[in-house]
Every structure is written in structure tokens, then in C-alpha cells.
PDB file of N, CA and C in Angstrom:
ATOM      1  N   UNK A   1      15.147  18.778 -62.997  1.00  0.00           N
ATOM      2  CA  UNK A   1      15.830  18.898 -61.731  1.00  0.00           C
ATOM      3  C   UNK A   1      14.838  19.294 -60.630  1.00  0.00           C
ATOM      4  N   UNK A   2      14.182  20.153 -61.072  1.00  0.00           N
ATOM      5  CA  UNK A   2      13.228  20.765 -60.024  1.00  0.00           C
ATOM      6  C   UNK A   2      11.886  19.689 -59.624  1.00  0.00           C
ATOM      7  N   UNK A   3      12.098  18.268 -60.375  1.00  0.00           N
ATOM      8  CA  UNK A   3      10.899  17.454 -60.213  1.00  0.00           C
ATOM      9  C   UNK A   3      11.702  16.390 -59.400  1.00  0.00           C
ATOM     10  N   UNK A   4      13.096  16.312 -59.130  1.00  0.00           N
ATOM     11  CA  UNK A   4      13.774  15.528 -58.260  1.00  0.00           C
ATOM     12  C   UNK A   4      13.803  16.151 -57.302  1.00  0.00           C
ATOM     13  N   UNK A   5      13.801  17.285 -57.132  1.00  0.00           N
ATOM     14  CA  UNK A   5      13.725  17.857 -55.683  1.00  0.00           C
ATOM     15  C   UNK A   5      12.762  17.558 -54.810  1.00  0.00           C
ATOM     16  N   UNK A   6      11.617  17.761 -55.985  1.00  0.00           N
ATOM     17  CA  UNK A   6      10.332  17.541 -54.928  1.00  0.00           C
ATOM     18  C   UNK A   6       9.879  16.405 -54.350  1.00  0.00           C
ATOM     19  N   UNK A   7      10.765  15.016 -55.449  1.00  0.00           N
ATOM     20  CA  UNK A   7      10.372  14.245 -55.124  1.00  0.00           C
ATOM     21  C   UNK A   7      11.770  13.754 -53.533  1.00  0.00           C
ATOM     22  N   UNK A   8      12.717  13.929 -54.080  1.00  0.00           N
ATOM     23  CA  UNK A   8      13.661  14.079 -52.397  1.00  0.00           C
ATOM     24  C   UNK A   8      13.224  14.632 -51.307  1.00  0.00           C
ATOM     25  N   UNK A   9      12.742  16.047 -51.582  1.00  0.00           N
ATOM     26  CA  UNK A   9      11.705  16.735 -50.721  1.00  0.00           C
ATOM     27  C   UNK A   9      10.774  15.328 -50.208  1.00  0.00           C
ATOM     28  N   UNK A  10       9.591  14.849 -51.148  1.00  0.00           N
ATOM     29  CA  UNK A  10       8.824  14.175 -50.462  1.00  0.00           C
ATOM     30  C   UNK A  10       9.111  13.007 -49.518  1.00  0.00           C
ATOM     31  N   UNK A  11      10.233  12.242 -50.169  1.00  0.00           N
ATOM     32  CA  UNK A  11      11.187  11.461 -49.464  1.00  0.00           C
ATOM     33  C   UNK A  11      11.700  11.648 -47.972  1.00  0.00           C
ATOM     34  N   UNK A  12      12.007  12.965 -48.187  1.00  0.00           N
ATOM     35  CA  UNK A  12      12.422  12.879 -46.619  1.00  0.00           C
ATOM     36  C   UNK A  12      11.218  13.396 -45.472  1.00  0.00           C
ATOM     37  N   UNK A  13      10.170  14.362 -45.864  1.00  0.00           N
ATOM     38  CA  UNK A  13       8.802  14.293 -45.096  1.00  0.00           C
ATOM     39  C   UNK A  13       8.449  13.056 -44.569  1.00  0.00           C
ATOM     40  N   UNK A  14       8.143  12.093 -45.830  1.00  0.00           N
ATOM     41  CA  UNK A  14       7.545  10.710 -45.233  1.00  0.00           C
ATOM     42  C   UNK A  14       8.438  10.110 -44.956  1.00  0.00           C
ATOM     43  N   UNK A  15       9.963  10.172 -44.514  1.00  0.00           N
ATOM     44  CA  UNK A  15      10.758   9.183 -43.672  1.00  0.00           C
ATOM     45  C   UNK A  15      10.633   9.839 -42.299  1.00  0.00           C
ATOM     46  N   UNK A  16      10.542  11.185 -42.692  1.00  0.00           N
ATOM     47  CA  UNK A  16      11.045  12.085 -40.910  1.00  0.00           C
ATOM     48  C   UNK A  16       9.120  11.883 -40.340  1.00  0.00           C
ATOM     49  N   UNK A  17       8.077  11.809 -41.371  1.00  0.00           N
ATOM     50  CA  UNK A  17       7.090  11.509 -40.285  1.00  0.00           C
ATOM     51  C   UNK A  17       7.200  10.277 -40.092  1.00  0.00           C
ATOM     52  N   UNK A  18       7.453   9.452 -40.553  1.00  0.00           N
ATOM     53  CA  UNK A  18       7.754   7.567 -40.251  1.00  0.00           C
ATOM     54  C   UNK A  18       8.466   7.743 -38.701  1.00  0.00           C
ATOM     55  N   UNK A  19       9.719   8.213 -38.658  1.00  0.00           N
ATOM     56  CA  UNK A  19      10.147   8.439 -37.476  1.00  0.00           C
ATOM     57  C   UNK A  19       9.624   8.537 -36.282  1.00  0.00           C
ATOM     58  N   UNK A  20       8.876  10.126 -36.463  1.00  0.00           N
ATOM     59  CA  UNK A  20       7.694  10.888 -35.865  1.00  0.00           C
ATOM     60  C   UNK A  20       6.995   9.466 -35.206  1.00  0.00           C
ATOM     61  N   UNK A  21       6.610   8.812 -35.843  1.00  0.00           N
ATOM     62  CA  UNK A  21       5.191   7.957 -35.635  1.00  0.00           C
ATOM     63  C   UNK A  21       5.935   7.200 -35.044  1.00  0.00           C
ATOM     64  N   UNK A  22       6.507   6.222 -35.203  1.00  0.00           N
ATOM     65  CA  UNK A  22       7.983   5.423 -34.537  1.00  0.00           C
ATOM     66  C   UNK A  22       8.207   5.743 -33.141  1.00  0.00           C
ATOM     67  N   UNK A  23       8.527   7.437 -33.053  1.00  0.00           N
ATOM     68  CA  UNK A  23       8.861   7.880 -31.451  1.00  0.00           C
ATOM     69  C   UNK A  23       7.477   7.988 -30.467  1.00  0.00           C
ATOM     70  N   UNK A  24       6.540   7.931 -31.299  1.00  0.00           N
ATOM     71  CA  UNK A  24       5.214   8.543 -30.697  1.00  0.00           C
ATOM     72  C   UNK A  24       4.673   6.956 -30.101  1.00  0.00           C
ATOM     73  N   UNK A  25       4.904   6.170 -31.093  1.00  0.00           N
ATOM     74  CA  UNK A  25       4.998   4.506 -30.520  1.00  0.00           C
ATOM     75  C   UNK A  25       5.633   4.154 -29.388  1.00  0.00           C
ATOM     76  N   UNK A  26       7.051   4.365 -29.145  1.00  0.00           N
ATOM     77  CA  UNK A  26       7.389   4.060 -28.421  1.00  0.00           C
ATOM     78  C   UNK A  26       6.962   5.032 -27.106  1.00  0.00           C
ATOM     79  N   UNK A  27       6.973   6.039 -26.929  1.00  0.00           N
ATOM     80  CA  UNK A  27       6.350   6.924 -26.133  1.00  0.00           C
ATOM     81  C   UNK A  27       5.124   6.110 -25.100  1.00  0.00           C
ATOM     82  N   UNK A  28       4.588   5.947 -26.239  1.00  0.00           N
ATOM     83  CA  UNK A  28       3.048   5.465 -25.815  1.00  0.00           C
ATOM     84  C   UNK A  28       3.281   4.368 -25.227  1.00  0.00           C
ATOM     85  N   UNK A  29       4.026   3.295 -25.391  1.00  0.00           N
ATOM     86  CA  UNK A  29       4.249   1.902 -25.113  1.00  0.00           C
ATOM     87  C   UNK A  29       4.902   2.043 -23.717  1.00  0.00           C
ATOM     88  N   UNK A  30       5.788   3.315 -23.894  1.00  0.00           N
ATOM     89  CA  UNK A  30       6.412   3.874 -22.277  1.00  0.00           C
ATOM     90  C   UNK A  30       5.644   3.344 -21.339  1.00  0.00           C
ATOM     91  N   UNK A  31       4.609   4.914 -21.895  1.00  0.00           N
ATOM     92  CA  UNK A  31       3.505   5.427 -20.683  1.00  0.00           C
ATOM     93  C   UNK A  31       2.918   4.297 -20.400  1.00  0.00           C
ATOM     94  N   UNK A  32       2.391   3.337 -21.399  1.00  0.00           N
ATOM     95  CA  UNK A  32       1.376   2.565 -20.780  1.00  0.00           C
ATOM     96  C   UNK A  32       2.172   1.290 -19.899  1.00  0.00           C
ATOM     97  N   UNK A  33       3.146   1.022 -20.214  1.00  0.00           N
ATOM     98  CA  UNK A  33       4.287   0.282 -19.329  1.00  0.00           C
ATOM     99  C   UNK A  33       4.162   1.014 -17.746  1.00  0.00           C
ATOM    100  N   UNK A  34       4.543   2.090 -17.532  1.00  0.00           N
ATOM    101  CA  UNK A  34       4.403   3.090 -16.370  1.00  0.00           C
ATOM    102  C   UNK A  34       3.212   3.561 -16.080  1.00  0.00           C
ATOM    103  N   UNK A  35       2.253   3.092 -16.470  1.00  0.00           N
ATOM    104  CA  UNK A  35       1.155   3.612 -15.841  1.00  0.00           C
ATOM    105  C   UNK A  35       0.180   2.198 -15.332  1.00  0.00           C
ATOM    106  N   UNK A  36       0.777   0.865 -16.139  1.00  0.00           N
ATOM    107  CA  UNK A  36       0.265  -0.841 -15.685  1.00  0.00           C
ATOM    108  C   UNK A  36       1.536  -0.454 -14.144  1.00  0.00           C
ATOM    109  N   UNK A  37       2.634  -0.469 -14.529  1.00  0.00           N
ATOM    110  CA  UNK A  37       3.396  -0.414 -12.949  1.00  0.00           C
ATOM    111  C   UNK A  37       2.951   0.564 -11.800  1.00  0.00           C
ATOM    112  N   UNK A  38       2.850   1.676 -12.222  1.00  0.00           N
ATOM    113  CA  UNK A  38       1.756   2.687 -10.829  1.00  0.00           C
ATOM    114  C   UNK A  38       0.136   1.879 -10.714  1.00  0.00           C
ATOM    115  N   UNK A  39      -0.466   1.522 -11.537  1.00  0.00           N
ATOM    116  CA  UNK A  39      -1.719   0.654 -11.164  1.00  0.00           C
ATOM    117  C   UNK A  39      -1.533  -0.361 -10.284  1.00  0.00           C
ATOM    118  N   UNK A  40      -0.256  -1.065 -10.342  1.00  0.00           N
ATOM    119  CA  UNK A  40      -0.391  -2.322  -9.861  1.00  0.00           C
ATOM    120  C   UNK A  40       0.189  -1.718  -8.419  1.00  0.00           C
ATOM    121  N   UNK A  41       1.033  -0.819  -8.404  1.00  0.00           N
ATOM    122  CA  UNK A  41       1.486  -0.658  -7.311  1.00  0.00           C
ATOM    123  C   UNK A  41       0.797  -0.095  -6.056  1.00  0.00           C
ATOM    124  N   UNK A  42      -0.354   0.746  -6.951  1.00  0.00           N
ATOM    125  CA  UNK A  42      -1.426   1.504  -5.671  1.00  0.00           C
ATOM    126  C   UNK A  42      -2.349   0.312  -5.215  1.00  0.00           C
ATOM    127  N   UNK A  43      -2.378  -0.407  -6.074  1.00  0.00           N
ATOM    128  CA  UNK A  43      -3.176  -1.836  -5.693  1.00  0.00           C
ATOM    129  C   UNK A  43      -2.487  -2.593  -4.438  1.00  0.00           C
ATOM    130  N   UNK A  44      -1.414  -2.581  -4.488  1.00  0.00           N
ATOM    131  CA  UNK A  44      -0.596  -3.535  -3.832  1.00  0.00           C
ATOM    132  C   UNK A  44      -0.808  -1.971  -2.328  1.00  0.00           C
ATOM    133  N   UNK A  45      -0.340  -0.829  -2.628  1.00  0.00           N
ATOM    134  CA  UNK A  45      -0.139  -0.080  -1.445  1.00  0.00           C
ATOM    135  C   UNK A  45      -1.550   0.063  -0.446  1.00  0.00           C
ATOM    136  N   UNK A  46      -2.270  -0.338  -1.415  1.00  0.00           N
ATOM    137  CA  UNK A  46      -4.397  -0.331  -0.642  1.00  0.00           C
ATOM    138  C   UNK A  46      -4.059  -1.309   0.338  1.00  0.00           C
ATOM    139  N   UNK A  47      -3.569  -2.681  -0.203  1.00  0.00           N
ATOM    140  CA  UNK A  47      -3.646  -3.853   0.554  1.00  0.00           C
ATOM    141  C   UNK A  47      -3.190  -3.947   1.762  1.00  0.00           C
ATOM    142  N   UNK A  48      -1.749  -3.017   1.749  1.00  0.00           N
ATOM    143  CA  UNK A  48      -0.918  -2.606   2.853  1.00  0.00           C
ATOM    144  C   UNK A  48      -1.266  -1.907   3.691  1.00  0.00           C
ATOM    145  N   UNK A  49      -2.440  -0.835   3.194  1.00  0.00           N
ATOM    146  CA  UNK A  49      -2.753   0.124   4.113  1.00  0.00           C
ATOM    147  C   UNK A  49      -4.134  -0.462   4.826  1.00  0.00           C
ATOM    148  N   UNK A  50      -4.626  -1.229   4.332  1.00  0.00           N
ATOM    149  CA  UNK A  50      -5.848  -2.066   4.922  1.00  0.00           C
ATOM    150  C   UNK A  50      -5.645  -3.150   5.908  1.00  0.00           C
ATOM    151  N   UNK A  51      -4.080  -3.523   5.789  1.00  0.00           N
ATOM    152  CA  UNK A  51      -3.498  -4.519   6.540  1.00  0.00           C
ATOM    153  C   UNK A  51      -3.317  -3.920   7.997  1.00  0.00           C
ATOM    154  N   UNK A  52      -2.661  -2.497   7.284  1.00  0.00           N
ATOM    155  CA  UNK A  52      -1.668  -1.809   8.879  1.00  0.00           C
ATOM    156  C   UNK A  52      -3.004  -1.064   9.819  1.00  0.00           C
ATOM    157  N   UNK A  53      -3.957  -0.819   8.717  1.00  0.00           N
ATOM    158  CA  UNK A  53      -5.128   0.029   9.227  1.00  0.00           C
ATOM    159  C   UNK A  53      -5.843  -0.905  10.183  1.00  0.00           C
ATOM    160  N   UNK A  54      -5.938  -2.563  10.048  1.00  0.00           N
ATOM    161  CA  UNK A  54      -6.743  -3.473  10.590  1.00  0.00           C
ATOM    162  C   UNK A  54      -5.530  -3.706  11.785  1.00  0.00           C
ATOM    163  N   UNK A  55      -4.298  -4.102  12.206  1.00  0.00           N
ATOM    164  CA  UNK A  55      -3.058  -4.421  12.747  1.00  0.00           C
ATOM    165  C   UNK A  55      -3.841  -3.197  14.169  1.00  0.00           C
ATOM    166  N   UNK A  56      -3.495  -1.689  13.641  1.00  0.00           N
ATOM    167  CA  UNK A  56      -3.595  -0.102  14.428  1.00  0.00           C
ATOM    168  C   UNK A  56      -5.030  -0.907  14.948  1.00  0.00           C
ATOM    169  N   UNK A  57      -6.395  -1.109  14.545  1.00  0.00           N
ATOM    170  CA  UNK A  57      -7.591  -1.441  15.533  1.00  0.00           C
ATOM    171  C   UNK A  57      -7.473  -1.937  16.060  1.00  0.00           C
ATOM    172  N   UNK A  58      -6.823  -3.373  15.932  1.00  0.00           N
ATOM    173  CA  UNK A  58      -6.420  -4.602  16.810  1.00  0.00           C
ATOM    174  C   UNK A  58      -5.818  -3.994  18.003  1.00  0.00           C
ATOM    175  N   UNK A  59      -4.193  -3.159  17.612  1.00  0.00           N
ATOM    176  CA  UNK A  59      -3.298  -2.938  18.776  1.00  0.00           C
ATOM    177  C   UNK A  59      -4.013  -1.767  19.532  1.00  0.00           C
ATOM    178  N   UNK A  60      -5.128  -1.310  19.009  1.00  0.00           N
ATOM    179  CA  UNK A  60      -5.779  -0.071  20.287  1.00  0.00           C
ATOM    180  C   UNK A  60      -7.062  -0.419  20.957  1.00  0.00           C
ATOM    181  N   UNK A  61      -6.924  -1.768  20.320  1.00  0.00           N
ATOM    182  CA  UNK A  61      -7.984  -2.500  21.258  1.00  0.00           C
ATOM    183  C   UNK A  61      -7.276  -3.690  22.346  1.00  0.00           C
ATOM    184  N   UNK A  62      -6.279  -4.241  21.648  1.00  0.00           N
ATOM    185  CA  UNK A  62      -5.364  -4.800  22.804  1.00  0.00           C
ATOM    186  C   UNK A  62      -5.009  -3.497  23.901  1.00  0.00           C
ATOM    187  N   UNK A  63      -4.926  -2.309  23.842  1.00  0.00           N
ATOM    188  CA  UNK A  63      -4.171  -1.223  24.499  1.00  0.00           C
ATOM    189  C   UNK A  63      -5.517  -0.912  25.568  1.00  0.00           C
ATOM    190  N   UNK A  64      -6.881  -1.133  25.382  1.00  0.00           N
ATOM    191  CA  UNK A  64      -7.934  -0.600  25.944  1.00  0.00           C
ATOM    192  C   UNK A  64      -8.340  -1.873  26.707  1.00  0.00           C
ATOM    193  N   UNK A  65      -7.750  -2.773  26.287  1.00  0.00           N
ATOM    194  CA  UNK A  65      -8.025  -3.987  27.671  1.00  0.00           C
ATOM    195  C   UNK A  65      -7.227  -3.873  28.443  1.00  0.00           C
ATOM    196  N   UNK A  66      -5.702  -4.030  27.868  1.00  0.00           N
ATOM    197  CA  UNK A  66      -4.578  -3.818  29.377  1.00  0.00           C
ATOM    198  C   UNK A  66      -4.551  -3.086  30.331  1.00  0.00           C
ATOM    199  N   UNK A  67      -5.256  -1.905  29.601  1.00  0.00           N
ATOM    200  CA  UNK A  67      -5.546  -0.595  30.260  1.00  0.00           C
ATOM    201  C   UNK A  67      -6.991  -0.626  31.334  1.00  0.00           C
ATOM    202  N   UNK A  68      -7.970  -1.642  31.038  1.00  0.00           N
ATOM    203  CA  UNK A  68      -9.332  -1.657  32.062  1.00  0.00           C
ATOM    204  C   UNK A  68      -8.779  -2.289  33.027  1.00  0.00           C
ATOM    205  N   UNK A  69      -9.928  -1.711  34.267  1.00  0.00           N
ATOM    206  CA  UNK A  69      -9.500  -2.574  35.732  1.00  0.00           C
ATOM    207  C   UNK A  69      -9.568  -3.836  35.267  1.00  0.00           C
ATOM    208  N   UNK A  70     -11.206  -4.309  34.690  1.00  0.00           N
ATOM    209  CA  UNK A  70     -10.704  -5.855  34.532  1.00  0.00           C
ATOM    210  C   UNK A  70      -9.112  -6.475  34.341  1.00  0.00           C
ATOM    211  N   UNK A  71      -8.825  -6.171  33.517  1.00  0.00           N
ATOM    212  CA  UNK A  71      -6.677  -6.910  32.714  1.00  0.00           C
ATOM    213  C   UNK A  71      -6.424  -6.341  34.438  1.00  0.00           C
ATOM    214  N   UNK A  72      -6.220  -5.676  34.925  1.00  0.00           N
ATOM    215  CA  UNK A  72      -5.528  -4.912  36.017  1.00  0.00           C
ATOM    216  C   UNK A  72      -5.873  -6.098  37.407  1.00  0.00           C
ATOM    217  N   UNK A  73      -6.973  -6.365  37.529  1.00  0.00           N
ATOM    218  CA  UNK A  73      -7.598  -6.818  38.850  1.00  0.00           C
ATOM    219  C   UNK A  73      -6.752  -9.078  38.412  1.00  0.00           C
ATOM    220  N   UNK A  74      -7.334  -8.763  36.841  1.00  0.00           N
ATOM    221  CA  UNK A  74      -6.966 -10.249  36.700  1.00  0.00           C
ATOM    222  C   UNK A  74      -5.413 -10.284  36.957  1.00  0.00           C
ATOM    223  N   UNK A  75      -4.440  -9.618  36.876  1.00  0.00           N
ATOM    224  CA  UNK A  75      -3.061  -9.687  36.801  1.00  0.00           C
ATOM    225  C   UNK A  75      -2.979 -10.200  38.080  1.00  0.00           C
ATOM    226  N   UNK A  76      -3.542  -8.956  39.057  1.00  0.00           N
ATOM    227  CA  UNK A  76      -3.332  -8.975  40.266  1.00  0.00           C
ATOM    228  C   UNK A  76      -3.157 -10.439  40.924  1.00  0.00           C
ATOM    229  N   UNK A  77      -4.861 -10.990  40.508  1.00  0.00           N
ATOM    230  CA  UNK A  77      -5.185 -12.361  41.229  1.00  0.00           C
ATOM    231  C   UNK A  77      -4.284 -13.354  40.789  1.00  0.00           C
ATOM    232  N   UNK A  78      -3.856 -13.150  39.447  1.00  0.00           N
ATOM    233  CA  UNK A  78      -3.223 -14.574  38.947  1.00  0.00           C
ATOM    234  C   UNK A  78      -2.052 -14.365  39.046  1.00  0.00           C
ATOM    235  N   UNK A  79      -1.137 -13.213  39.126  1.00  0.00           N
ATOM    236  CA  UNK A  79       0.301 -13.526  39.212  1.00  0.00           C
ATOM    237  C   UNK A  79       0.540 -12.693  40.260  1.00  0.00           C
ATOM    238  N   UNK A  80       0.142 -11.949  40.975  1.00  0.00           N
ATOM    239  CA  UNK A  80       0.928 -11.120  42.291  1.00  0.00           C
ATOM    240  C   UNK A  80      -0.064 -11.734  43.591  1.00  0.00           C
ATOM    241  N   UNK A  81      -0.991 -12.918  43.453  1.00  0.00           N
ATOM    242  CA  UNK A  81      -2.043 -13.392  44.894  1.00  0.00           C
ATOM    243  C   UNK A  81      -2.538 -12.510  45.597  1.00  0.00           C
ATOM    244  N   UNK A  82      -2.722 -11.443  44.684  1.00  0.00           N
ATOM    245  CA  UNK A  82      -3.910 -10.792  45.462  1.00  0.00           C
ATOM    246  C   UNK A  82      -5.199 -10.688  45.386  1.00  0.00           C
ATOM    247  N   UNK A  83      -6.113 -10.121  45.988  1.00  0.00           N
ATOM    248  CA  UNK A  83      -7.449 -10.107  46.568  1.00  0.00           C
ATOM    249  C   UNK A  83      -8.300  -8.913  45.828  1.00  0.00           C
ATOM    250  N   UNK A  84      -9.140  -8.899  45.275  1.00  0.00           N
ATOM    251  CA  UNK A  84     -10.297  -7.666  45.120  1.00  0.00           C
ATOM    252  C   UNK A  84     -10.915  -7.179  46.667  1.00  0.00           C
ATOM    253  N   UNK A  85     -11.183  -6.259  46.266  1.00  0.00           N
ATOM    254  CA  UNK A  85     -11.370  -5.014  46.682  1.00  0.00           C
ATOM    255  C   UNK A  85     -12.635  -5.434  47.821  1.00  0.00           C
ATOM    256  N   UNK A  86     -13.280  -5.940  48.941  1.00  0.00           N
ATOM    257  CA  UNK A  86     -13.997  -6.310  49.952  1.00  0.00           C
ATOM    258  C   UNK A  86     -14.294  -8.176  49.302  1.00  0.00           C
ATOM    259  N   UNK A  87     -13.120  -8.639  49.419  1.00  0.00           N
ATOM    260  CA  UNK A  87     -13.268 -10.133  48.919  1.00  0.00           C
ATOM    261  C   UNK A  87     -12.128 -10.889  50.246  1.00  0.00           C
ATOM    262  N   UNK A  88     -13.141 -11.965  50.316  1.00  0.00           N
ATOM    263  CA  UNK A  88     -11.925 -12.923  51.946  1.00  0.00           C
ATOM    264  C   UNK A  88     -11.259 -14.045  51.047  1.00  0.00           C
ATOM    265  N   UNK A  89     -10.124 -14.141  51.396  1.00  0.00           N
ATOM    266  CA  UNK A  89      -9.188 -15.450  50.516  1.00  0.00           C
ATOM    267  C   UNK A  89      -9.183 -15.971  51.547  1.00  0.00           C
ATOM    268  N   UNK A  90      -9.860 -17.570  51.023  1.00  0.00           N
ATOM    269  CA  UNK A  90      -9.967 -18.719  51.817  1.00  0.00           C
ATOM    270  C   UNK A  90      -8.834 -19.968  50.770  1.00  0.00           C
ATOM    271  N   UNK A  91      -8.070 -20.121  52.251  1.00  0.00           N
ATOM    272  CA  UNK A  91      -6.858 -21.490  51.570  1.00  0.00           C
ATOM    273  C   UNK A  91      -7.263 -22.468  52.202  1.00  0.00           C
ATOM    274  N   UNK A  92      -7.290 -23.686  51.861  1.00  0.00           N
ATOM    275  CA  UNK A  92      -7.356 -24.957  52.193  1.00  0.00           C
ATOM    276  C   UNK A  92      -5.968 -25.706  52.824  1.00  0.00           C
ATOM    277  N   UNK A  93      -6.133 -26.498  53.700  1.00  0.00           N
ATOM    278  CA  UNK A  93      -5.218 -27.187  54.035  1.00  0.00           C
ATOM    279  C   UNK A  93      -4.735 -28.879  53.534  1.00  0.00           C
TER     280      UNK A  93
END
């Protein structure tokens, strides 16, 4: 009797570590599932931030022309007909 025990005993060790190993599998298969999806995703968030980062230079360099006399003086001449600053407007007939 006492040699069936041990061997039931052993029986259920190596099913409950089978398990063990089983959960530790899937675990692992988790993480590495969730850790390919955060890789891919900081990849993808670089791209975005290199996009919006290049977009922000562009729009504060569009913002630093509108803003010089030049953009200012050209507005003037081409859509309101006016004149710089010691300049004679000559019209033709």
C-alpha cells in the first residue's frame, strides 16, 4: 500500500508540474505577444512624432514669413495697391 502511494504521490507531482510548465508556456507566449504589439506600436508612435515634429518646423516657419515685412509689404502691393515706403507709382494710360 505504502508503494502505491508513492507512486500516486509521484503521479500527481509530475501532472501538477506538467501544468506548471503548460501555464508558464502560455504566460510566456502572452508576454511575447504584448511585448511584439508595444514594439510595433512605439515604432509606429516615432513615425508620428517625426511627422508632427517636421509639420511644427514647417508651420513656424510659414508663421516667420507672414510675420516679416517682406509677406507684409508684398500683401500690401499685390492686393491692397499700395506703395513702399519712398517709392512713386507710375500708371500708364
Amino acid at each position: 500500500m505504502r508503494a502505491e502511494n508513492q507512486q500516486t504521490a509521484k503521479n500527481l507531482i509530475t501532472i501538477a508540474c506538467a501544468v506548471f510548465a503548460v501555464l508558464l508556456i502560455v504566460a510566456l507566449i502572452i508576454s511575447l505577444v504584448s511585448l511584439a504589439s508595444a514594439s510595433t506600436r512605439r515604432t509606429r508612435l516615432e513615425r508620428e512624432l517625426a511627422a508632427v515634429t517636421a509639420q511644427v518646423e514647417q508651420n513656424e516657419a510659414s508663421i516667420a514669413y507672414y510675420s516679416s515685412d517682406e509677406y507684409v509689404e508684398w500683401v500690401a502691393r499685390e492686393y491692397l495697391d499700395m506703395q513702399g515706403k519712398d517709392e512713386i507709382a507710375f500708371t500708364g494710360n
